[in-house]
C-alpha atoms as a PDB file:
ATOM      1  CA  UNK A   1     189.497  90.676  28.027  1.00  0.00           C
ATOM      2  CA  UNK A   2     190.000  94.674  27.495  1.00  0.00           C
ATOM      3  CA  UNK A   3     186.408  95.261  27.639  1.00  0.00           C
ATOM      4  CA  UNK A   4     185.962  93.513  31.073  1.00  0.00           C
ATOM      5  CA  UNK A   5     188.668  95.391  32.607  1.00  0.00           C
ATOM      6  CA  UNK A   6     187.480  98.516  31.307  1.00  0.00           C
ATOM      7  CA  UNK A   7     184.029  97.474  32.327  1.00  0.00           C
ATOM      8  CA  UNK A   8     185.446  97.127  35.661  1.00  0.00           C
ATOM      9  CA  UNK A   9     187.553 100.250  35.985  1.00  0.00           C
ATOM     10  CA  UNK A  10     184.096 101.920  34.686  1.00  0.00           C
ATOM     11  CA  UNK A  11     182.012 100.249  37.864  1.00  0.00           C
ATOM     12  CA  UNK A  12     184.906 101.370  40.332  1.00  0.00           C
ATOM     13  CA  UNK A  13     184.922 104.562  39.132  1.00  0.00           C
ATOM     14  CA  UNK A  14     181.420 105.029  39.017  1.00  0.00           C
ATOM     15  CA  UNK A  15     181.161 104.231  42.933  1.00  0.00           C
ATOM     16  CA  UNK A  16     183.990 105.803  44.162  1.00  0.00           C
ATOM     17  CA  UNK A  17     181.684 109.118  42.238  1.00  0.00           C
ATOM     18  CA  UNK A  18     178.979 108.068  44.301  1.00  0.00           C
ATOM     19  CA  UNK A  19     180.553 107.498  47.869  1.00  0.00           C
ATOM     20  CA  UNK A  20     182.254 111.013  47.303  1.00  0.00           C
ATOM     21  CA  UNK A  21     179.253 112.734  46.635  1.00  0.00           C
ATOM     22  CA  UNK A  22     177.234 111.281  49.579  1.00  0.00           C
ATOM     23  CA  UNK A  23     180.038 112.011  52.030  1.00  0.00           C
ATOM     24  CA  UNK A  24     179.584 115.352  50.994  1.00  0.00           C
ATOM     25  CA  UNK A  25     175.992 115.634  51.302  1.00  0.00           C
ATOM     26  CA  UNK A  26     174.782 117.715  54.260  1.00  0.00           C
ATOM     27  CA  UNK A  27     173.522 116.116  57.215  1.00  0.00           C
ATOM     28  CA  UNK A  28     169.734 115.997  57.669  1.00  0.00           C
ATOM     29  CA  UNK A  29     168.993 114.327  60.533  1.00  0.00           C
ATOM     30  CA  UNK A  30     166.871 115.692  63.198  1.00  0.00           C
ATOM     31  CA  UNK A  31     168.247 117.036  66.580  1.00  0.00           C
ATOM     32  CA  UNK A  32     167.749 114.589  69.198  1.00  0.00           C
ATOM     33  CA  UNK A  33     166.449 116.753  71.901  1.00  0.00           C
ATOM     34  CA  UNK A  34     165.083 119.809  71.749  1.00  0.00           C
ATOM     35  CA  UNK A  35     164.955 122.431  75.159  1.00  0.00           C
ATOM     36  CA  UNK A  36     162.125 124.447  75.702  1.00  0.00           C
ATOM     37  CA  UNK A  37     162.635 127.269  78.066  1.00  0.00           C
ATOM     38  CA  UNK A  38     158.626 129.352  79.064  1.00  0.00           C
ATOM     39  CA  UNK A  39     156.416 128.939  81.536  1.00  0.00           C
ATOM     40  CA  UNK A  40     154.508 125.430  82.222  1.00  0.00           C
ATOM     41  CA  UNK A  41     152.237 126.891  85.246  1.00  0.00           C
ATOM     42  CA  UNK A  42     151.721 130.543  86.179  1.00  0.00           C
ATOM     43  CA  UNK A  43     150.757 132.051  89.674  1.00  0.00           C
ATOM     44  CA  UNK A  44     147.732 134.788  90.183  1.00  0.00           C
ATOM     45  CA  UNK A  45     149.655 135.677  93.559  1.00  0.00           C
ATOM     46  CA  UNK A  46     150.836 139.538  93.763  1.00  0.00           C
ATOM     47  CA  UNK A  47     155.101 139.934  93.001  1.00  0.00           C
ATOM     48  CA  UNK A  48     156.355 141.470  96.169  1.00  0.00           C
ATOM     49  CA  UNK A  49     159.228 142.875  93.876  1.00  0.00           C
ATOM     50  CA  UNK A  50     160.664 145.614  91.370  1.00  0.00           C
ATOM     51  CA  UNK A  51     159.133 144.685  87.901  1.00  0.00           C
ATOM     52  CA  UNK A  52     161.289 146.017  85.348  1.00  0.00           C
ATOM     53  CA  UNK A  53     159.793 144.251  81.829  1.00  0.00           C
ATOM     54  CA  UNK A  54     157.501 141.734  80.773  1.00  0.00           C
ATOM     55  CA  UNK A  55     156.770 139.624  77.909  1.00  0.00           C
ATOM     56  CA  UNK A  56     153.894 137.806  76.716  1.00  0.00           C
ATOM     57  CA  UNK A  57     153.749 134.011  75.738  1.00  0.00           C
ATOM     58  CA  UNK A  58     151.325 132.287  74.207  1.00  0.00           C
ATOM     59  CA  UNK A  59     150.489 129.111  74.808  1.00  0.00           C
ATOM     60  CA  UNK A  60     152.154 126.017  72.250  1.00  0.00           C
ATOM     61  CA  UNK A  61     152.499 122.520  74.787  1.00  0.00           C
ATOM     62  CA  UNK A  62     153.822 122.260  76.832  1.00  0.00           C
ATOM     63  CA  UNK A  63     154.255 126.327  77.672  1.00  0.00           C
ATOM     64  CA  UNK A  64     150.961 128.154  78.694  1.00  0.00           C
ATOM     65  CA  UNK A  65     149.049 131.343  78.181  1.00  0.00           C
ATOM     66  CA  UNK A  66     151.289 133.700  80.507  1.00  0.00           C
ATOM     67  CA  UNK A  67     152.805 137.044  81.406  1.00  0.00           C
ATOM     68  CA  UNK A  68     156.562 137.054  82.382  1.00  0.00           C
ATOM     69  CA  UNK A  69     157.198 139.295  84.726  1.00  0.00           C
ATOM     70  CA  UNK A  70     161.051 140.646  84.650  1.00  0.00           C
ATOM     71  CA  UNK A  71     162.058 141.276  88.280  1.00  0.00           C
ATOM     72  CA  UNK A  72     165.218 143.442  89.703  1.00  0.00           C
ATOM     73  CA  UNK A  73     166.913 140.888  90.674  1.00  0.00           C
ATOM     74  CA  UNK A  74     164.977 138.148  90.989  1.00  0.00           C
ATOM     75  CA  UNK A  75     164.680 137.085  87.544  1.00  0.00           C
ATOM     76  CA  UNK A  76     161.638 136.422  85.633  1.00  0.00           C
ATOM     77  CA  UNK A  77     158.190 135.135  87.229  1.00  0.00           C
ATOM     78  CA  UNK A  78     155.650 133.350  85.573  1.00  0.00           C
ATOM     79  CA  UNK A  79     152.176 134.874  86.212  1.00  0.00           C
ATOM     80  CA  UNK A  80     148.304 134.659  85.196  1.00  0.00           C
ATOM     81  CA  UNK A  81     147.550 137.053  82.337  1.00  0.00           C
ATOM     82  CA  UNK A  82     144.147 137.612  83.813  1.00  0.00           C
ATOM     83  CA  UNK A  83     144.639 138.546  87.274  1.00  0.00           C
ATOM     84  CA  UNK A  84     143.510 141.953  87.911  1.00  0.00           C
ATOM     85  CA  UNK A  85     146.797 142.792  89.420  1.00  0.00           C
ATOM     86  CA  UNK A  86     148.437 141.745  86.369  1.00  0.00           C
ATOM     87  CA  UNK A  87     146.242 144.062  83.999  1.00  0.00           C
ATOM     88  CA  UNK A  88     147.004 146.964  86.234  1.00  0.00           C
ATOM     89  CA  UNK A  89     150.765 146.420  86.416  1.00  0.00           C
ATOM     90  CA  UNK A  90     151.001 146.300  82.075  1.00  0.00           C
ATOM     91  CA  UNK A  91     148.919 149.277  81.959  1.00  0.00           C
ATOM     92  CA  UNK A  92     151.185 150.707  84.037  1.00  0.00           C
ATOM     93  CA  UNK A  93     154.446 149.644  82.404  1.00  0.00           C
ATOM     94  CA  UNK A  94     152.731 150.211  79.097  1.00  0.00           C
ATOM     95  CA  UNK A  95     152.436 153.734  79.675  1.00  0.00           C
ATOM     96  CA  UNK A  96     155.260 156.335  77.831  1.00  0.00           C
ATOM     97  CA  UNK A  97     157.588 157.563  79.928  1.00  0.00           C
ATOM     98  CA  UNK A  98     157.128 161.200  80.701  1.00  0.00           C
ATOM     99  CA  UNK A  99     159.889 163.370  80.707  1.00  0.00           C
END
């Protein structure tokens, strides 16, 4: 009769261990959606506006091959990275500022 009680107490212990240590685990789950923010089409059309930045992006689906084109106040613009117009405008913005 000792023995099965302490064979008992042994088992309760043993999974009141285990439940603490899983509640403690971290948690591993994937997030359930993930937000992509780049460009998904791109113009060739000329920007009528003050560029003041770009940045490149290459493409990874569902975002394309583009140049984003950072506008004075009119945010950022998706363009063609092969458009003439476009390889004249980052030559020009790539050039170092003279003094």
């Amino acid at each position: 009769m000792y023995n099965s009680s302490l064979s008992q107490m042994f088992i309760v212990m043993v999974m009141l261990l285990l439940i603490s240590h899983t509640a403690t685990l971290p948690d591993f789950r994937r997030p359930t959606k993930v937000t992509t923010r780049c460009c998904e089409s791109i113009s060739s059309a000329k920007i009528p506006y003050k560029i003041v930045g770009f940045q490149r992006q290459n493409p990874l689906g569902p975002c394309v091959s583009a140049i984003i084109f950072f506008t004075e106040g009119n945010g950022a613009i998706c363009v063609h990275p092969k458009a003439p117009w476009v390889l004249r405008q980052l030559r020009e913005l790539e050039k170092p500022a003279s003094n």
